[in-house]
C-alpha atoms as a PDB file:
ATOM      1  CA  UNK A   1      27.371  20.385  12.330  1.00  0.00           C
ATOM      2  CA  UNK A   2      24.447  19.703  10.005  1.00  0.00           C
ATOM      3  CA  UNK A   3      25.939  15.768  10.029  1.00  0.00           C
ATOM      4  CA  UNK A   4      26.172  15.535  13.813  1.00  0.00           C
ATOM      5  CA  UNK A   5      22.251  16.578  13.602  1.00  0.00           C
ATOM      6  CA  UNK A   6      21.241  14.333  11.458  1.00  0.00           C
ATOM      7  CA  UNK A   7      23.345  11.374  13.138  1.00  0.00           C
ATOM      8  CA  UNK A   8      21.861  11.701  16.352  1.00  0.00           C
ATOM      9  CA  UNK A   9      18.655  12.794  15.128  1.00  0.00           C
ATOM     10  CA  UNK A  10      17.601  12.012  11.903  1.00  0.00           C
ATOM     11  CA  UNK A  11      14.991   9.346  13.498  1.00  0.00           C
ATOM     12  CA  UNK A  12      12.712  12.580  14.933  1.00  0.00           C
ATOM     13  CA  UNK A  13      13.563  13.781  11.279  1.00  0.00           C
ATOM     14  CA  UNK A  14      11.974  10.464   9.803  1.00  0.00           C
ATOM     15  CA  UNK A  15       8.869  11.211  12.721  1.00  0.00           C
ATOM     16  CA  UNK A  16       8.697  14.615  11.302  1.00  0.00           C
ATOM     17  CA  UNK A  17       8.641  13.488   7.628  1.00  0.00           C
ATOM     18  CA  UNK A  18       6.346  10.585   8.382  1.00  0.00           C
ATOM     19  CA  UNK A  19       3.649  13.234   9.743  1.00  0.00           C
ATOM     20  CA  UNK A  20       3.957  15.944   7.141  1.00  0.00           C
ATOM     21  CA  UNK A  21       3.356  13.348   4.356  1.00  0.00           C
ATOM     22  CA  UNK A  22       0.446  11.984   6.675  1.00  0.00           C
ATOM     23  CA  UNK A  23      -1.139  15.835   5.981  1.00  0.00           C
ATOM     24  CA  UNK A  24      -0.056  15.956   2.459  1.00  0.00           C
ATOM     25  CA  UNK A  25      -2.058  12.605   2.004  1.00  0.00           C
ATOM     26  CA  UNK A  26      -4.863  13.730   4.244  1.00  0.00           C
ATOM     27  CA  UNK A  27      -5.318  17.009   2.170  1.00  0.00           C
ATOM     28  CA  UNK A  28      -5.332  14.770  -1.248  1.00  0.00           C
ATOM     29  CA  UNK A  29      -8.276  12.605  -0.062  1.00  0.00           C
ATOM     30  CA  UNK A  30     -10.381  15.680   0.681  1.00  0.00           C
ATOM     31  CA  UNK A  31     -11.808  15.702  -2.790  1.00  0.00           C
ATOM     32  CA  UNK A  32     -12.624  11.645  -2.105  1.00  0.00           C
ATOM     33  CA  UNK A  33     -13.955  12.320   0.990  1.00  0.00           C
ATOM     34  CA  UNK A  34     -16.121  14.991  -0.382  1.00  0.00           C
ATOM     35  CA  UNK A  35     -17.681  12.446  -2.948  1.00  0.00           C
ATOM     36  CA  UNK A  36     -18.146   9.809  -0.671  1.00  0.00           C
ATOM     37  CA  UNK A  37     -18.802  11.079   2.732  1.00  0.00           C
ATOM     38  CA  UNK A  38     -19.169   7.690   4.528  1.00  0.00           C
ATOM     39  CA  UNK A  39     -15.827   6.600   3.674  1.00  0.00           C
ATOM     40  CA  UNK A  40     -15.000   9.284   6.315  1.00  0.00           C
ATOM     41  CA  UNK A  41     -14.257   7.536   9.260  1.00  0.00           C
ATOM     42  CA  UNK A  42     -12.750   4.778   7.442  1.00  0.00           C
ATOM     43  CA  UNK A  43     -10.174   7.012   5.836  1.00  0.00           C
ATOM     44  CA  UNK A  44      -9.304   8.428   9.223  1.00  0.00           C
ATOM     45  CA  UNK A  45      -8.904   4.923  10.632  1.00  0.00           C
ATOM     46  CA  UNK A  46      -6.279   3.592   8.296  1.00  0.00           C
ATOM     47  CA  UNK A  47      -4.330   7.161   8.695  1.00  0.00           C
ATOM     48  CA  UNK A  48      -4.284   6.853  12.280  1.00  0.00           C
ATOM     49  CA  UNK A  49      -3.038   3.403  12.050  1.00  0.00           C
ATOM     50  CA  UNK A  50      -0.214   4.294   8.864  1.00  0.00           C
ATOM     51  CA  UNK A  51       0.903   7.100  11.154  1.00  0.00           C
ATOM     52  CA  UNK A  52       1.290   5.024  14.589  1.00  0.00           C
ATOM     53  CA  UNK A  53       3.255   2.190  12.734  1.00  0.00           C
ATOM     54  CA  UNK A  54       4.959   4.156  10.267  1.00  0.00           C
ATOM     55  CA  UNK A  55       6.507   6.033  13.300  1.00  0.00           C
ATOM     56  CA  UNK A  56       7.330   2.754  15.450  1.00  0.00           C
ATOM     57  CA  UNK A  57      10.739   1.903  13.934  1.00  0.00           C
ATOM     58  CA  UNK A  58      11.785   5.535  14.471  1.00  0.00           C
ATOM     59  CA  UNK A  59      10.600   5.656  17.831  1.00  0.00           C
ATOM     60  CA  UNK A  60      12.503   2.820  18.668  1.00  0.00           C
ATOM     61  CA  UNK A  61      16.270   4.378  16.920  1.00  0.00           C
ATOM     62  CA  UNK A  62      15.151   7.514  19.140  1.00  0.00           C
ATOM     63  CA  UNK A  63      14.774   5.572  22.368  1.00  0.00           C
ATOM     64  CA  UNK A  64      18.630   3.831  21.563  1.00  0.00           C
ATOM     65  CA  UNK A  65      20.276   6.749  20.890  1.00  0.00           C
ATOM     66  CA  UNK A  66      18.556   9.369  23.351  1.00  0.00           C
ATOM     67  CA  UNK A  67      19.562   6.311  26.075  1.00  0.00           C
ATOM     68  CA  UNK A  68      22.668   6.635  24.960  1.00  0.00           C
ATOM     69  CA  UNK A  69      23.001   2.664  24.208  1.00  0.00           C
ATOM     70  CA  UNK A  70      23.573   3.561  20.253  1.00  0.00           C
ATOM     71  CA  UNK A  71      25.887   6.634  19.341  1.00  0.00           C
ATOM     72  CA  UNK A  72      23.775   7.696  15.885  1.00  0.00           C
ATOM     73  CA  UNK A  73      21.752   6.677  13.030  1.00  0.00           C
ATOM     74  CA  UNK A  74      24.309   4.996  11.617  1.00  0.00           C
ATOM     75  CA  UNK A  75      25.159   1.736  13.803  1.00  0.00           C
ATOM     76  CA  UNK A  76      20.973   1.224  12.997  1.00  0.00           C
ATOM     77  CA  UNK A  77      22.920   0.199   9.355  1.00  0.00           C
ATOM     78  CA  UNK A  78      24.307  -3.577  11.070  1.00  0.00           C
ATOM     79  CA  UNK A  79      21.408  -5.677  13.229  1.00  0.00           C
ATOM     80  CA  UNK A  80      24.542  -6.336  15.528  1.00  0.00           C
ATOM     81  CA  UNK A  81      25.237  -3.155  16.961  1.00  0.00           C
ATOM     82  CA  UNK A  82      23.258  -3.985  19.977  1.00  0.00           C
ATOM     83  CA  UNK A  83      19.463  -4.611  21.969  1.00  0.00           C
ATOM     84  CA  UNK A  84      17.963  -1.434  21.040  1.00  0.00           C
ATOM     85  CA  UNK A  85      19.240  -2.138  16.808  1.00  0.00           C
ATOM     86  CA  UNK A  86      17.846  -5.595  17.520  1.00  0.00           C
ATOM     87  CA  UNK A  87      14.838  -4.259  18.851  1.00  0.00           C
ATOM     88  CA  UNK A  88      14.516  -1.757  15.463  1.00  0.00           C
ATOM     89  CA  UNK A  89      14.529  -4.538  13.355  1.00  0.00           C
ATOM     90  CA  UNK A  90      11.887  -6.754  15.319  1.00  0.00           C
ATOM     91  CA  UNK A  91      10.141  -3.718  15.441  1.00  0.00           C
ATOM     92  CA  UNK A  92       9.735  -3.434  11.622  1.00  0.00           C
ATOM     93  CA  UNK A  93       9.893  -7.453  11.127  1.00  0.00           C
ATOM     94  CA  UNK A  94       6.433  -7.328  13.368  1.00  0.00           C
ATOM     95  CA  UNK A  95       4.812  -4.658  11.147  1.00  0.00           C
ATOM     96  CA  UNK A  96       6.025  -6.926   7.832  1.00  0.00           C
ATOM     97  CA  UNK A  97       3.891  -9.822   9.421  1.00  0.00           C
ATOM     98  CA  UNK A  98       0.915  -7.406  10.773  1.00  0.00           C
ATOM     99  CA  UNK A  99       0.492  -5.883   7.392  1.00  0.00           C
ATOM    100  CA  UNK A 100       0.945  -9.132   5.194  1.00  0.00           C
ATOM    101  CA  UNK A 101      -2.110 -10.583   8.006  1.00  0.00           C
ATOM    102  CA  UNK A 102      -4.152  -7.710   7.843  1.00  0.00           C
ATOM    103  CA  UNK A 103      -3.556  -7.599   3.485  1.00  0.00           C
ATOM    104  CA  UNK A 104      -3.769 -11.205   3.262  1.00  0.00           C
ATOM    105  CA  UNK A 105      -6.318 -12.364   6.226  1.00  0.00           C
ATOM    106  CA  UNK A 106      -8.308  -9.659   7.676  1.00  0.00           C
ATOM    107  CA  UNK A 107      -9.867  -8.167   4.325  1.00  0.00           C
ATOM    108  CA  UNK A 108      -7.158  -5.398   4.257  1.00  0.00           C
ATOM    109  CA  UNK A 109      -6.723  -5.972   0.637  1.00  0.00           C
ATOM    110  CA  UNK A 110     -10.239  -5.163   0.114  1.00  0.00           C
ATOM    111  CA  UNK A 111      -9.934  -2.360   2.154  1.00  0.00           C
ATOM    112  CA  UNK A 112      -6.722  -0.470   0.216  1.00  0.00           C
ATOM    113  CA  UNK A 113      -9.125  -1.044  -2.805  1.00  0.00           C
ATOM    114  CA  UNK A 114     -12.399   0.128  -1.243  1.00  0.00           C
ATOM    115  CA  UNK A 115     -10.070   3.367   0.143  1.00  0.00           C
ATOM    116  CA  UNK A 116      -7.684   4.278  -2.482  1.00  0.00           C
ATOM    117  CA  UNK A 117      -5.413   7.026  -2.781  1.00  0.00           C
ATOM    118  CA  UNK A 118      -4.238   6.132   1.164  1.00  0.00           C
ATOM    119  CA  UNK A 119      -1.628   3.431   0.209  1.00  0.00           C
ATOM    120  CA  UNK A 120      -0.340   3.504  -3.435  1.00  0.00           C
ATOM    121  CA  UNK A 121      -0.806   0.650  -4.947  1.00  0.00           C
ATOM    122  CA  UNK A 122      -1.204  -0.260  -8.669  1.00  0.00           C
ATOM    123  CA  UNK A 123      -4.335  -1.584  -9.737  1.00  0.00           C
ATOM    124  CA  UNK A 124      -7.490  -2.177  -8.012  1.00  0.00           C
ATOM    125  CA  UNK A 125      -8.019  -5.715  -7.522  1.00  0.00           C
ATOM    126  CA  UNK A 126      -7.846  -7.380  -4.177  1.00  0.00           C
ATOM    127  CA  UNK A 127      -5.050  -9.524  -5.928  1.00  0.00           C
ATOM    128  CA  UNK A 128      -2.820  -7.402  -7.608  1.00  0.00           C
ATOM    129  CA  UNK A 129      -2.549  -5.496  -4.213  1.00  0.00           C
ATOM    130  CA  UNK A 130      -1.566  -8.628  -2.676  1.00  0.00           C
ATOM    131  CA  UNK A 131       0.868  -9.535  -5.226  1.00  0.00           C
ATOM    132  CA  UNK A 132       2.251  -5.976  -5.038  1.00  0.00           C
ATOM    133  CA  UNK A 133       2.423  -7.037  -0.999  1.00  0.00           C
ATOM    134  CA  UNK A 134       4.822 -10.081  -1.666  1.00  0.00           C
ATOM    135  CA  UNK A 135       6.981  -8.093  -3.454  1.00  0.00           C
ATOM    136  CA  UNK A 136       7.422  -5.791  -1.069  1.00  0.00           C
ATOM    137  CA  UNK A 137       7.990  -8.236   1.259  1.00  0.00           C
ATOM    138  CA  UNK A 138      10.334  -9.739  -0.547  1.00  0.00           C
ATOM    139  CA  UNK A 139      12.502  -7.188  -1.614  1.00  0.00           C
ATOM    140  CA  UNK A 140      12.424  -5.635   2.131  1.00  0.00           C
ATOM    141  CA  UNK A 141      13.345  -9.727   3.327  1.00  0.00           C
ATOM    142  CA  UNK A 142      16.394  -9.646   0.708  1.00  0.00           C
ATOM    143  CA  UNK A 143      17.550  -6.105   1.745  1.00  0.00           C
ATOM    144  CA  UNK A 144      17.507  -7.078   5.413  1.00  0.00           C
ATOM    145  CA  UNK A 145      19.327 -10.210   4.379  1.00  0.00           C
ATOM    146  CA  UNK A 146      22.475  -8.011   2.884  1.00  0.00           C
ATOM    147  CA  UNK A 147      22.047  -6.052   5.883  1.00  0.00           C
ATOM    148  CA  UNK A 148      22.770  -9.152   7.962  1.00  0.00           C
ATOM    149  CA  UNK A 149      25.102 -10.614   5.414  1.00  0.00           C
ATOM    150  CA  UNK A 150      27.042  -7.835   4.832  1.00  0.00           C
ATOM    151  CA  UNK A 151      28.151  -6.847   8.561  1.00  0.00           C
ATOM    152  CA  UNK A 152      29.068  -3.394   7.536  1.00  0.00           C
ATOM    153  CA  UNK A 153      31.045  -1.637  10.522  1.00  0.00           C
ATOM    154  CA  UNK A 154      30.588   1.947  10.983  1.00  0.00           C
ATOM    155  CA  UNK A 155      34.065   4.095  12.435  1.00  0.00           C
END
């Protein structure tokens, strides 16, 4: 019972999960917030923004399986189970190259630094934030690649 639920709808679980730690994080930059006031609206920016493309991917698995295209969560597991897995994938793909631009070429760097405590990253250098970017990207690159690679079936 609690497996069927989760197949078929762990991606409004992941939406769920994605907003709860959006208020968790909110509520741990209040005491930021309260020391520098004018980061306000900059803080609320970049949540806005984590929470609409954090949620993306998920709302993409939803639209597959509530169409009726994908049977669960788990055929998301091989990029050839279909348009709407393909479309998952592109999906995150995109946000790898949007965030990489934004870290790289549109001062976002700067900006995780200038607003900490919103993305975790160590240090607080422009650089080390954009190292720690690379190797995200690569690791999330070579996990997709097994993904592809490995062409793991599901019953």
């Amino acid at each position: 019972m609690m497996q069927d639920f989760v197949l078929h709808h762990g991606w409004a679980l992941c939406i769920l999960i994605q907003c709860v730690n959006g208020a968790i994080r909110w509520r741990r930059l209040q005491p930021r917030i309260a020391q520098n006031p004018e980061l306000r609206d900059g803080y609320r920016q970049l949540m806005r923004s984590w929470l609409i493309y954090a949620n993306l991917p998920w709302l993409v698995m939803g639209a597959g399986i509530l169409s009726g295209e994908v049977p669960s969560t788990m055929h998301y597991g091989n990029p050839r189970n279909g348009p709407f897995v393909i479309a998952f994938y592109l999906t995150v793909v995109a946000e790898w190259i949007a965030f990489v631009n934004w870290i790289f070429f549109h001062g976002g760097a700067e900006a995780v630094v200038k607003y900490s405590g919103l993305i975790d990253f160590p240090g607080d250098r422009p650089w080390a934030v954009k190292a720690w970017t690379l190797f995200g990207l690569a690791a999330g690159v070579l996990g997709l690649s097994v993904m592809i690679i490995a062409n793991i079936q599901v019953p």
